[in-house]
Protein backbone atom coordinates (compact mmCIF):
# COMPACT_ATOMS: atom_id res chain seq x y z
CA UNK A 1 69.02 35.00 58.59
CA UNK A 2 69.19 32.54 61.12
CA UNK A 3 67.19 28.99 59.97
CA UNK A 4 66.28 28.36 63.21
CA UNK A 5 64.30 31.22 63.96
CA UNK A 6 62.86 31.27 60.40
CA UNK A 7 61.87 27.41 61.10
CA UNK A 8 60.14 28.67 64.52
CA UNK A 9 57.98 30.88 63.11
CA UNK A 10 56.97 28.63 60.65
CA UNK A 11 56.17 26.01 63.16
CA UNK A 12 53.41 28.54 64.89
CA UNK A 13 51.61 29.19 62.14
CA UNK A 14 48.48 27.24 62.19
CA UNK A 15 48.10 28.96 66.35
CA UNK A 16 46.80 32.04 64.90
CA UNK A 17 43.58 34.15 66.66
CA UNK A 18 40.94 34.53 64.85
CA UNK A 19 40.22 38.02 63.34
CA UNK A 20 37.16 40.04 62.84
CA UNK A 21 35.72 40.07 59.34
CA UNK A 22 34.87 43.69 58.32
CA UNK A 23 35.23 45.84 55.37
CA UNK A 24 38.43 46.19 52.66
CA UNK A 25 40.68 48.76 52.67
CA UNK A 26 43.83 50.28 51.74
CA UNK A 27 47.15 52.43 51.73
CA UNK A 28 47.59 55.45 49.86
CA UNK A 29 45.96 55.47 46.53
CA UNK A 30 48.87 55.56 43.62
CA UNK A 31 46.59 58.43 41.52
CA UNK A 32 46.46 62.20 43.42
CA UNK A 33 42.67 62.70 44.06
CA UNK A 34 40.87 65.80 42.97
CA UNK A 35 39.96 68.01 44.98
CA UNK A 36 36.04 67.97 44.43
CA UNK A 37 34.01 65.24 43.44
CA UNK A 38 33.80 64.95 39.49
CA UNK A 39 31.59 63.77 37.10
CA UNK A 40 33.39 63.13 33.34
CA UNK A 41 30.98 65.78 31.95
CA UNK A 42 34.20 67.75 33.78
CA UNK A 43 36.89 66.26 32.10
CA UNK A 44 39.13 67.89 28.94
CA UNK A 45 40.64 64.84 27.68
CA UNK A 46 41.59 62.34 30.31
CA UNK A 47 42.14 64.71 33.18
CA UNK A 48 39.54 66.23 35.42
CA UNK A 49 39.06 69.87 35.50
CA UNK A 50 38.88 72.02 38.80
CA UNK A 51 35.09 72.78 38.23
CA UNK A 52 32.33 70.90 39.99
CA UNK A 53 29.67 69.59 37.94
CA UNK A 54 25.94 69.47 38.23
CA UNK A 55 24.56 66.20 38.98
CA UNK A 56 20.93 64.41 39.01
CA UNK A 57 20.07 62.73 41.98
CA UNK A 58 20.60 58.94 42.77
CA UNK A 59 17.26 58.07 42.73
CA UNK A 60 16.87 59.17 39.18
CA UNK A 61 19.69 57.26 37.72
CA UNK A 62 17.97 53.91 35.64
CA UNK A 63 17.97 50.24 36.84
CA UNK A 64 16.22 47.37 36.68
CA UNK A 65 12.81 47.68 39.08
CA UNK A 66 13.11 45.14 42.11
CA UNK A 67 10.91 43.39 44.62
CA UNK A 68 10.61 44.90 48.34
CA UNK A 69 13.88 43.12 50.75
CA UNK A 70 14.92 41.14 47.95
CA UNK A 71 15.36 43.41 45.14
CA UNK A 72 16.88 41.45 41.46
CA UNK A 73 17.79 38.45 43.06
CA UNK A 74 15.28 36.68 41.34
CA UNK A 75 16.74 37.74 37.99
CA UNK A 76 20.04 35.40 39.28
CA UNK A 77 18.15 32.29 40.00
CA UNK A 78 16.43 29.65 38.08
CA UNK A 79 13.42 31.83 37.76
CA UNK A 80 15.11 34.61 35.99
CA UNK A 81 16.85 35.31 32.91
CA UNK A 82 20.38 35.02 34.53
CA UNK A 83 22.54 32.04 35.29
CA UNK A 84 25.45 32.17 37.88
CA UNK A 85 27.92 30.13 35.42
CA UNK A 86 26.96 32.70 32.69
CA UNK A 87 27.01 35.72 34.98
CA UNK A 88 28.78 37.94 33.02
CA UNK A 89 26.61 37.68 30.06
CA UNK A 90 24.08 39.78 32.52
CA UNK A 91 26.57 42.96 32.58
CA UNK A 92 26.12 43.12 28.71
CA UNK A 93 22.60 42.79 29.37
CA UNK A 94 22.13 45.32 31.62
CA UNK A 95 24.22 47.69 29.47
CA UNK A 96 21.72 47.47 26.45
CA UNK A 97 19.04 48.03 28.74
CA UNK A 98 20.27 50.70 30.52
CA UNK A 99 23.16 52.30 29.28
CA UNK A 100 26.78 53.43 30.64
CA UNK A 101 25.72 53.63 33.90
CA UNK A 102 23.02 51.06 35.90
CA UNK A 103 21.89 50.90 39.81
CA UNK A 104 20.51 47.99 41.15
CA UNK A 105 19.61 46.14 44.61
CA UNK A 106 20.13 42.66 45.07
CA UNK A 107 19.57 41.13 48.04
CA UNK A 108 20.73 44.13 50.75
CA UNK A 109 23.11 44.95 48.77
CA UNK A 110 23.08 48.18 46.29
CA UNK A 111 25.34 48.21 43.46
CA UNK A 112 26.29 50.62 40.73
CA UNK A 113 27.27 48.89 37.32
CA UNK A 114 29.73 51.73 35.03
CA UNK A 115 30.84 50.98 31.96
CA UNK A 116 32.05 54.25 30.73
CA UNK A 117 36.50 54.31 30.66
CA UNK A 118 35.70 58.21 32.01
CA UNK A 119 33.97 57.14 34.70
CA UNK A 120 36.04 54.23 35.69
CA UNK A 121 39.17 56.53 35.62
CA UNK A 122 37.03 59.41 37.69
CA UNK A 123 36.19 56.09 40.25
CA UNK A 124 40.12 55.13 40.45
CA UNK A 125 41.12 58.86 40.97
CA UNK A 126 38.62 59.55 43.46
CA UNK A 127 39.19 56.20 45.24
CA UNK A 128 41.02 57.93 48.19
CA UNK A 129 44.55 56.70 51.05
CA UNK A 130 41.95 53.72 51.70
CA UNK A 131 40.23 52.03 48.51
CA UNK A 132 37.76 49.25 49.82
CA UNK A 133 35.95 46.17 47.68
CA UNK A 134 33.22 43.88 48.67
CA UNK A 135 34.09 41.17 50.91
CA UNK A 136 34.41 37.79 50.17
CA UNK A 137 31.69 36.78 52.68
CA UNK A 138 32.25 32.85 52.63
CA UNK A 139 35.85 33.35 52.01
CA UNK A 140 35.77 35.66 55.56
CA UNK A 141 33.76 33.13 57.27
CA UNK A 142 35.95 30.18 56.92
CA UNK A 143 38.89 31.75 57.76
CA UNK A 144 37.05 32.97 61.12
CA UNK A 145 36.19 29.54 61.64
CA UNK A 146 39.28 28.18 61.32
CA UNK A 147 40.81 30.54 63.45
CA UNK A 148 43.01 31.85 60.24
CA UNK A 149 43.86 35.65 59.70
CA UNK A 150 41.49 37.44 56.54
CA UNK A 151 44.77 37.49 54.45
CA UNK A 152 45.13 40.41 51.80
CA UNK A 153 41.78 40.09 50.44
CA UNK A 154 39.52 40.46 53.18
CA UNK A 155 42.17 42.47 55.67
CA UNK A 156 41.51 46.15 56.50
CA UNK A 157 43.44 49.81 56.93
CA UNK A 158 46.85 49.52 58.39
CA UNK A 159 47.09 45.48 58.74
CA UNK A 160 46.25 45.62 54.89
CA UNK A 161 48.73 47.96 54.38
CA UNK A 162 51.23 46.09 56.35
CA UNK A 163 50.46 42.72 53.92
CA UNK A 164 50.03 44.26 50.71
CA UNK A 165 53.58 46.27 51.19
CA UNK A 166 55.43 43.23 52.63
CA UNK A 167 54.46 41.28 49.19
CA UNK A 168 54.51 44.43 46.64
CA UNK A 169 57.84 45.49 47.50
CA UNK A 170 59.24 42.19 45.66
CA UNK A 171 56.51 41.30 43.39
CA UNK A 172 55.88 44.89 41.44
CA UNK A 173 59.63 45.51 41.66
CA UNK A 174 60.70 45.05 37.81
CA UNK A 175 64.24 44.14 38.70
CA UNK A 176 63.18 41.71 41.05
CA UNK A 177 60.42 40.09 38.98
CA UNK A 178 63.02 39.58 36.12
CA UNK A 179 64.82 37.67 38.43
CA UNK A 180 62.48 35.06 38.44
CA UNK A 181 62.72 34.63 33.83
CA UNK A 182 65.83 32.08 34.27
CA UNK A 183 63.83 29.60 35.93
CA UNK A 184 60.25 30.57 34.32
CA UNK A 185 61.72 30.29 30.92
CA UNK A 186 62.91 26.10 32.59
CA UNK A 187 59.69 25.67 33.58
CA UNK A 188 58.02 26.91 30.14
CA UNK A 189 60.50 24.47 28.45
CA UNK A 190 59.18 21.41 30.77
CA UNK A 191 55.36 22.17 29.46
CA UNK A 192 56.35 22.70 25.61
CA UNK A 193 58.35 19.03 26.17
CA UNK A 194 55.34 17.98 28.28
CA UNK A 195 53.13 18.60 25.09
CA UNK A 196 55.17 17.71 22.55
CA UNK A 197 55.19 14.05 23.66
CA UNK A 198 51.41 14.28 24.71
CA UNK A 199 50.17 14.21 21.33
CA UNK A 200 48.01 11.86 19.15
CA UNK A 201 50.65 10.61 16.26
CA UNK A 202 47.75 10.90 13.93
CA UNK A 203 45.51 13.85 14.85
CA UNK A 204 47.93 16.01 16.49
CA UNK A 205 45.68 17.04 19.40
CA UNK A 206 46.78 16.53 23.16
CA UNK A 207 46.28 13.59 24.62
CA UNK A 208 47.22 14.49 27.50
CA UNK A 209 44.38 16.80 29.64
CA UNK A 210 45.66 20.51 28.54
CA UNK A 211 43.93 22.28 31.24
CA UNK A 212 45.13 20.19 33.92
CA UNK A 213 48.74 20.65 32.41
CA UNK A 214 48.38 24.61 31.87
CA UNK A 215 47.45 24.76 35.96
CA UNK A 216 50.42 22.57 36.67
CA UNK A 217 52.73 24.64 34.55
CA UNK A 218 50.89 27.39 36.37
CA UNK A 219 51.32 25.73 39.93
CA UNK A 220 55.15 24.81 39.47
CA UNK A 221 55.80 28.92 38.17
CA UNK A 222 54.40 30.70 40.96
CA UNK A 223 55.74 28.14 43.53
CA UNK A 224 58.85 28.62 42.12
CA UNK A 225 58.96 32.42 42.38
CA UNK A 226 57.71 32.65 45.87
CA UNK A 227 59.25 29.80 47.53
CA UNK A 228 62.50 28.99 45.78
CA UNK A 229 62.00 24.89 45.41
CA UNK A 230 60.62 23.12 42.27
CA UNK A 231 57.60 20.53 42.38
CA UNK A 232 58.23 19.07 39.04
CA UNK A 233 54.82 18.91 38.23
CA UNK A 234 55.72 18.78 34.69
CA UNK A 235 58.28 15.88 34.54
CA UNK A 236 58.04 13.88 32.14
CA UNK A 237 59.12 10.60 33.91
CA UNK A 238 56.48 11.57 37.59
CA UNK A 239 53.41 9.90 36.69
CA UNK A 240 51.80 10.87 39.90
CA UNK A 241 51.74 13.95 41.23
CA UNK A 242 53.16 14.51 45.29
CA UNK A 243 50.64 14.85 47.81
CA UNK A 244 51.19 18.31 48.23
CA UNK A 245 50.87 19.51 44.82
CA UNK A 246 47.86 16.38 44.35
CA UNK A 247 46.15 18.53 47.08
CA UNK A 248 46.47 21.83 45.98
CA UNK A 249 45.40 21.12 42.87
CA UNK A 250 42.46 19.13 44.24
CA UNK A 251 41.59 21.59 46.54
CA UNK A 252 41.63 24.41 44.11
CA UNK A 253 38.73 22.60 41.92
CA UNK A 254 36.46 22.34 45.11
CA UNK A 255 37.08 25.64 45.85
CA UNK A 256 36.07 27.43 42.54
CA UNK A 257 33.76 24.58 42.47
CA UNK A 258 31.75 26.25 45.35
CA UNK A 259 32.60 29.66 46.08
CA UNK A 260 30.29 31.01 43.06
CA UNK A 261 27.61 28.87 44.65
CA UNK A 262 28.18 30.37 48.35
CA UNK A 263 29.38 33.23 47.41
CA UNK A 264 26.33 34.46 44.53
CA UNK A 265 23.42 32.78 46.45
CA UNK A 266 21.99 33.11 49.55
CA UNK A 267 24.03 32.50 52.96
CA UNK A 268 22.47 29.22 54.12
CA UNK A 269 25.53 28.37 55.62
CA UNK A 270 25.69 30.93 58.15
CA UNK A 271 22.59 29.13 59.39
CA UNK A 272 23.68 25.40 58.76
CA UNK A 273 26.49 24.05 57.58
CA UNK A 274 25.42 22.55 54.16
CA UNK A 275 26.98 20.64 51.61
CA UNK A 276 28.32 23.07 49.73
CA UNK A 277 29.75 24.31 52.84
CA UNK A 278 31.27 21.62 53.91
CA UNK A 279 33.26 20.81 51.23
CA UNK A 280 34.44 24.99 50.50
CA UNK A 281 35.33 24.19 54.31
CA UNK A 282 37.66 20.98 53.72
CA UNK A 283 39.30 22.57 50.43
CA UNK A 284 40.46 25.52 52.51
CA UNK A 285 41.88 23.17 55.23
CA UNK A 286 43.00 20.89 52.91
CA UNK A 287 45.00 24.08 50.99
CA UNK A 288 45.99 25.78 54.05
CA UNK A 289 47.90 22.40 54.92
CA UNK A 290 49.60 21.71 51.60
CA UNK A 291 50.91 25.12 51.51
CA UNK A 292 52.18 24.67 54.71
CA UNK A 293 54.11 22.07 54.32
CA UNK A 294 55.39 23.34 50.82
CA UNK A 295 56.58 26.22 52.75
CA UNK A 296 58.74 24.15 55.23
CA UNK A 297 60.05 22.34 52.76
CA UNK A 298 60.94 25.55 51.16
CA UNK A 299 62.82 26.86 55.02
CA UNK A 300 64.20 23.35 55.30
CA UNK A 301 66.53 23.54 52.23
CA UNK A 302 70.38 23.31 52.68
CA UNK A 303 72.22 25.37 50.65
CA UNK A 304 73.09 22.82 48.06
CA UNK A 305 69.85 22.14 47.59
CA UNK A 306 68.71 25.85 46.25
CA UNK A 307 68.24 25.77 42.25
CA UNK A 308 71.01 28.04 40.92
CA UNK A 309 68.22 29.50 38.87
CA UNK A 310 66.17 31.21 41.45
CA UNK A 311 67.34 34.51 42.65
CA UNK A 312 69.50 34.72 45.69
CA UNK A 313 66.45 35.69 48.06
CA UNK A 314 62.97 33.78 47.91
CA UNK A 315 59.72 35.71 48.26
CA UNK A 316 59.23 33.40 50.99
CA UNK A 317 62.61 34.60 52.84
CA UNK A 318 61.90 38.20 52.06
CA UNK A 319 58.75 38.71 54.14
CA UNK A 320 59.44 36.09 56.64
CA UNK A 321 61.88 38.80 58.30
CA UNK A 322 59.63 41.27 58.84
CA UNK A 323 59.20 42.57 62.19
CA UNK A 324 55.52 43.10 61.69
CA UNK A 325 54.31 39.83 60.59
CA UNK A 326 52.64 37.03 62.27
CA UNK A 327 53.92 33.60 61.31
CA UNK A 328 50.02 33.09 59.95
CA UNK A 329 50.48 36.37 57.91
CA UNK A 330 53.71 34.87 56.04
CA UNK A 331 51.75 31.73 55.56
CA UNK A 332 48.59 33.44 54.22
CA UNK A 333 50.35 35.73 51.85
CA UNK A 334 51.89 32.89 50.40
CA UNK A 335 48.94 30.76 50.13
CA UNK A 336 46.58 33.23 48.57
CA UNK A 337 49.36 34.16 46.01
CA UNK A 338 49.71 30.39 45.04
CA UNK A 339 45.91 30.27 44.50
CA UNK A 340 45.65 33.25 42.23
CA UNK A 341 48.98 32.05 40.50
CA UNK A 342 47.25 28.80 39.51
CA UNK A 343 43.70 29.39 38.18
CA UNK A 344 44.10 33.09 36.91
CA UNK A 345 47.55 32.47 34.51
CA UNK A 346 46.13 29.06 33.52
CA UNK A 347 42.97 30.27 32.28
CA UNK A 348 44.71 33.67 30.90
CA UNK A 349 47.14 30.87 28.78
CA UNK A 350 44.54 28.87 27.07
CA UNK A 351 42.29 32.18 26.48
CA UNK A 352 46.11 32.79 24.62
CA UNK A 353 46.44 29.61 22.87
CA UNK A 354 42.56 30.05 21.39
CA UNK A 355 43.31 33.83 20.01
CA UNK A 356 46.67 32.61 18.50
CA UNK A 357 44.73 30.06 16.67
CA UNK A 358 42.05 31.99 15.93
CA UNK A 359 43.81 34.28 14.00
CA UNK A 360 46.68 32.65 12.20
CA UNK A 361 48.05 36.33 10.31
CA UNK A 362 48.86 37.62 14.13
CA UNK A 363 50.24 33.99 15.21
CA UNK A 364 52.93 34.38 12.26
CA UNK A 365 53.67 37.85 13.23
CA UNK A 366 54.74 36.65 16.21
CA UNK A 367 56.59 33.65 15.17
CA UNK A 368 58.37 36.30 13.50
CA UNK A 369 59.14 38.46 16.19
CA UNK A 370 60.14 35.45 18.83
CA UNK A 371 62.23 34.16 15.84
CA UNK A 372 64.03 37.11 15.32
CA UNK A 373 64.45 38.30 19.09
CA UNK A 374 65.10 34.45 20.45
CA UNK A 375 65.54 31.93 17.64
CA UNK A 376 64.28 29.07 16.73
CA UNK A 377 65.15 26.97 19.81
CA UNK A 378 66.99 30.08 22.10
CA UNK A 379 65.93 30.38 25.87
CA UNK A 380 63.93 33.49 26.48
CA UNK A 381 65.88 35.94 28.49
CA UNK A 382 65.54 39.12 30.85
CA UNK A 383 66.76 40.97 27.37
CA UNK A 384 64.82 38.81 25.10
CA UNK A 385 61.83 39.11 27.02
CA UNK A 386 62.13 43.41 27.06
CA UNK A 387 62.05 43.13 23.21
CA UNK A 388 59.03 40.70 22.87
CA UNK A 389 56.71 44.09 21.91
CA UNK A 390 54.49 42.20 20.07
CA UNK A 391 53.87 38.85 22.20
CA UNK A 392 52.98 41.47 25.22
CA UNK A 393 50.30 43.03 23.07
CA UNK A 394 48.49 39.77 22.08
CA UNK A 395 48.57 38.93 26.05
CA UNK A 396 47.04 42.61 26.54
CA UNK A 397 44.57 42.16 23.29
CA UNK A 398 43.37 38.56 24.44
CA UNK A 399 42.39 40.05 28.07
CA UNK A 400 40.05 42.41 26.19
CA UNK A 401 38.50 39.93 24.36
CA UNK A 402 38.38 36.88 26.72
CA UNK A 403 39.27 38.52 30.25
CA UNK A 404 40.26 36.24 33.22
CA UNK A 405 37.94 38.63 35.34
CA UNK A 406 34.88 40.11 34.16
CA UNK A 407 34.62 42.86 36.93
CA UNK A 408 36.36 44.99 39.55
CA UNK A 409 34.14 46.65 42.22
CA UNK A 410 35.01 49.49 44.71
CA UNK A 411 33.36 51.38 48.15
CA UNK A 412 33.92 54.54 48.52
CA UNK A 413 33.23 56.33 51.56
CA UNK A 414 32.45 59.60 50.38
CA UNK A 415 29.82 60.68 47.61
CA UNK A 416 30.95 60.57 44.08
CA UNK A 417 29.50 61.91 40.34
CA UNK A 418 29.29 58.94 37.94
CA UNK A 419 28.01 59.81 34.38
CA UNK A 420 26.01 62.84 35.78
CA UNK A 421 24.70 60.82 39.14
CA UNK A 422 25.53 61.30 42.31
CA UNK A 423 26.61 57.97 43.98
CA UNK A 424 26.32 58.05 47.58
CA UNK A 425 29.18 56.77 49.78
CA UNK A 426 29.32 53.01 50.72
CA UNK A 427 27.51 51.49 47.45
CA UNK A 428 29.32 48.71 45.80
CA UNK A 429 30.07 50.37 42.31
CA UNK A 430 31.08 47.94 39.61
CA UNK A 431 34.13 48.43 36.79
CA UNK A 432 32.96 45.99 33.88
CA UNK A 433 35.85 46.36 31.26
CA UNK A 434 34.64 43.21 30.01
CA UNK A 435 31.75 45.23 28.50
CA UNK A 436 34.02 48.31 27.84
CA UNK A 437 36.65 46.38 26.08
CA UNK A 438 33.94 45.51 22.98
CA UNK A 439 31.96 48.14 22.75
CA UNK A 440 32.78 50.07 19.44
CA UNK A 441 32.24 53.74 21.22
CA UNK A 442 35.77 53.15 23.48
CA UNK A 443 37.50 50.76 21.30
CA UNK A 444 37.53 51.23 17.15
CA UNK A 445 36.73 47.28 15.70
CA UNK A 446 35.96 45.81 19.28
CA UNK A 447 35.03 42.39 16.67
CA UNK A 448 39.01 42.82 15.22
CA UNK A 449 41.38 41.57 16.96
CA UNK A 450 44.11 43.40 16.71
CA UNK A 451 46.96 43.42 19.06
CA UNK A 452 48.28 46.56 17.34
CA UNK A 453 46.24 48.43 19.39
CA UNK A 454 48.63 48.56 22.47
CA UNK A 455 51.80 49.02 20.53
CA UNK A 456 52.65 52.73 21.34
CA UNK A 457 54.47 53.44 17.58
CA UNK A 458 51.81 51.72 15.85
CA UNK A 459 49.42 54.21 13.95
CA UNK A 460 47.45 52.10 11.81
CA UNK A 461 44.73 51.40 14.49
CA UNK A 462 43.12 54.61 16.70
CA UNK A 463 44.05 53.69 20.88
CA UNK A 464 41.56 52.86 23.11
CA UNK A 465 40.82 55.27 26.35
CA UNK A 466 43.70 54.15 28.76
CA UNK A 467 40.94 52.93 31.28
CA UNK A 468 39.14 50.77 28.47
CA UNK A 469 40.64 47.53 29.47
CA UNK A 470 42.31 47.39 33.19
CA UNK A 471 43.16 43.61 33.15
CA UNK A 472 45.05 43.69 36.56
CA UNK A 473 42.71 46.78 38.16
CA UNK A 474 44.22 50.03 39.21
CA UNK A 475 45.79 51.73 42.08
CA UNK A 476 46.83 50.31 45.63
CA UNK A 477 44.51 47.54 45.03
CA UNK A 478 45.36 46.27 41.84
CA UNK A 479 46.72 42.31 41.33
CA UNK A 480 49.55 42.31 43.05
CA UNK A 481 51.24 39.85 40.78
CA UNK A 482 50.40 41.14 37.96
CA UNK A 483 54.12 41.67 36.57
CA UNK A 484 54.87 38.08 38.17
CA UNK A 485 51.93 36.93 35.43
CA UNK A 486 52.77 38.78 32.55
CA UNK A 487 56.22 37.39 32.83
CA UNK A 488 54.71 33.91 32.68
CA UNK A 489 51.98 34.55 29.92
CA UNK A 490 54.86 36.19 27.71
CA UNK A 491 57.73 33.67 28.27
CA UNK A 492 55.11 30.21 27.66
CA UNK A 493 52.97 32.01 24.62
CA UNK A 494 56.59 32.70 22.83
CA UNK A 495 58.24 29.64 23.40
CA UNK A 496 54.52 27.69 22.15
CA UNK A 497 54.31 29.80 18.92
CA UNK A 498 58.39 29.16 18.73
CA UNK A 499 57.85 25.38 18.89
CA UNK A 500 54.23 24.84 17.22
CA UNK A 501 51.72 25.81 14.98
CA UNK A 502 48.45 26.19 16.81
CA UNK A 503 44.67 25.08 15.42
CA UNK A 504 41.88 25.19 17.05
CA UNK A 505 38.56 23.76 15.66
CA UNK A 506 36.03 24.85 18.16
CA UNK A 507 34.34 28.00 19.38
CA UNK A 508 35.57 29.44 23.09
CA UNK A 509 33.28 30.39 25.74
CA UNK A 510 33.48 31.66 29.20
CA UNK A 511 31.77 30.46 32.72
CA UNK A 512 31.92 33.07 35.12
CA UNK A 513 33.99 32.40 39.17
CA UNK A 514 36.44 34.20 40.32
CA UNK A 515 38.41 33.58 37.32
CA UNK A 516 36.64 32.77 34.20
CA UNK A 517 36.87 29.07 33.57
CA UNK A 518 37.44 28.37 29.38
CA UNK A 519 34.44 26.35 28.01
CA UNK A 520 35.77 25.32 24.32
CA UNK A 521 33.31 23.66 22.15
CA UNK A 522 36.59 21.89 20.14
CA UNK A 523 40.10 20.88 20.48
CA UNK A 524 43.43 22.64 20.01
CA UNK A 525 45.92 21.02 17.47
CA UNK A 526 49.66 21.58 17.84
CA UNK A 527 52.11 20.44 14.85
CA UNK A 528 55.48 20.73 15.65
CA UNK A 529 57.85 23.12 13.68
């Protein structure tokens, strides 16, 4: 790979066309779709059978009753019952109103809320060589603006394809994820050393800002797996943060900070450009920049300068040769990972730290397990990490409880039989496994929590429906780094319970964005072991 050329294409990437915004889609589905549409009145087990069934007609499936061109919306505003920061509180809602299944108009659109694991794995099977979502409309719009391609959320058909394969083929590849646990397991060490000096003397309890440091730790990992180069965020002797990570970080907050607000309410600012606009505007220049530049610092390394931890080949350096990418696509791909790297882990970790704390029997179970597997001050290793059963099932049991993401959502272009309805093509039908995941008709003791659960020898607790609790999605558009997360989640949560005991004096709750920002009443307490 010549460095030259890689530094060329680099250089053009802010000279991009703008692209048209339209509708998601996808490559070939990873489940083999029946071959008539299903309802799971059809379905032996988990499997559908070849008979159709007989459904009731959309019209007659229940919902909440709306107004004429507006529909619910006014259930979502200050007028109604709903708030946007406690959004998800209005899928639970709507499922003791109406049951397993729910239709309902807001605004022009029509959506389908299911809650039943049958249904959601009859949706995922059925899904089709071209699953499509719901647009991020602002998200689409800003990007046009700025002359910036869609990037893997927004993209379409074969140019989705062509993104989502370039990234996948490195980030779901096991042996190339583990590649990455060297340098994770460095990074996990500079947070634990972070916090350990960050403490009151008397009280225990960070004095340092713990959510800051979790999206720093969070920042510095998946930098570190997809360009190769270290920020050292989490030094101990950097007071102040670089500008590019300062503006990342910064622009991150204004982001989440306003999407929910443009993206929930009505679309003023395809009329105007209004406050809120304006600043969702300068956070995506101001990130689109930063990442930039950490990417050509990334290309601009000398050999002596690459971190003998990282594997051999960069993300970065992987998809930066292929033939069918713009220089904008590299750089998009990139950024868009970076952003889901940061909020989604950092939010998964402290939902982690809370359930450890919460329940102090599991916590010491896996103090024993990380003890015997690691030691009492070993690094976490490719091996280490294989054998860590236990921690992976409190990551997997915590997502139940306290997900990251309340809801995945799919179009379909072709009708479909949901709980005995049939769903006509291009509605916006809703997966809410945050519902599923507690209520006691999928999942024995929703209230417990009990990681054993996911442990596949483990008989001492029944197993939930396989499509209970999806924490990453399914199929061709599932999170694409979800092995690159797990990874981190597993290697910080053992070398935390390793190092500390973990308290926790509050109640946890949840306000609803893209990823579900913690809201905890208290404060954690770490005492060193």
């Amino acid at each position: 790979m010549k460095r030259a050329w890689l530094q060329h294409l680099v250089a053009k990437k802010l000279g991009a066309d703008a692209v048209s915004i339209g509708r998601s889609g996808g490559e070939t589905s990873t489940f083999s779709p029946p071959t008539t549409v299903h309802g799971h009145g059809d379905y032996v087990g988990t499997g559908p059978t070849a008979q159709p069934c007989t459904a009731r007609p959309f019209e007659d499936m229940p919902g909440p009753r709306g107004l004429p061109l507006i529909g619910t919306l006014l259930d979502y505003t200050p007028l109604g019952p709903f708030s946007l920061k406690k959004l998800h509180e209005s899928f639970f809602e709507r499922y003791r109103q109406f049951g397993k299944i729910s239709k309902e108009t807001i605004g022009n659109k029509c959506f389908v809320s299911v809650y039943d694991p049958r249904d959601i794995e009859t949706l995922f099977r059925t899904e089709g060589p071209n699953p499509s979502w719901m647009q991020l409309m602002a998200l689409g719009e800003v990007r046009k603006r700025l002359g910036k391609p869609l990037g893997m959320i927004n993209e379409t058909g074969q140019k989705w394809r062509q993104l989502r394969y370039a990234a996948q083929s490195k980030l779901l590849n096991p042996k190339s994820v583990s590649s990455f646990v060297p340098v994770l397991d460095e990074i996990s060490r500079d947070f634990v050393e972070k916090l350990r000096t960050g403490r009151s003397a008397a009280t225990l309890e960070p004095t340092i800002d713990l959510d800051a440091e979790l999206r720093k730790w969070s920042l510095e990992s998946v930098v570190s797996a997809t360009l190769g180069i270290r920020l050292g965020c989490l030094q101990k002797h950097r007071q102040i943060p670089d500008k590019d990570t300062e503006d990342l970080l910064q622009s991150s907050d204004a982001f989440l900070d306003t999407w929910s607000k443009l993206e929930l309410g009505p679309p003023l600012y395809m009329l105007y450009p209004t406050k809120t606009w304006r600043k969702f505007l300068r956070a995506n220049e101001l990130w689109l920049s930063a990442a930039g530049r950490m990417i050509d610092r990334s290309l601009d390394r000398s050999e002596s300068e690459r971190d003998p931890l990282q594997p051999e080949v960069t993300l970065l350096e992987h998809i930066v040769t292929r033939k069918e990418l713009t220089p904008d696509d590299v750089v998009m791909i990139i950024t868009e990972l970076i952003f889901a790297g940061i909020e989604s882990t950092a939010v998964a970790m402290t939902y982690n730290l809370y359930t450890m704390a919460k329940n102090q029997h599991v916590q010491e179970k896996v103090r024993r397990e990380v003890n015997a597997v690691v030691g009492k001050s070993g690094k976490v290793t490719q091996d280490a990490l294989k054998s860590l059963k236990y921690v992976k099932a409190c990551i997997k049991e915590t997502s139940r409880v306290l997900p990251a993401f309340s809801m995945r959502n799919r179009i379909l272009d072709k009708e479909i039989v949901l709980a005995g309805y049939r769903v006509p093509p291009n509605v916006i039908i809703r997966v809410l496994t945050h519902v599923t995941g507690q209520l006691p008709e999928y999942v024995v003791e929703p209230d417990r929590f009990a990681p054993e659960r996911w442990l596949r020898d483990d008989t001492t607790i029944p197993k939930p429906h396989p499509f209970a609790v999806r924490p990453f999605g399914v199929g061709t558009r599932s999170c694409i780094g979800q092995r690159l997360a797990e990874q981190e989640l597993g290697i910080l949560l053992a070398k935390m319970i390793q190092q500390f005991h973990i308290e926790c004096d509050g109640e946890m709750e949840q306000i609803f964005n893209i990823a579900n920002k913690p809201d905890l009443s208290g404060t954690f307490k770490f005492t060193e072991l």
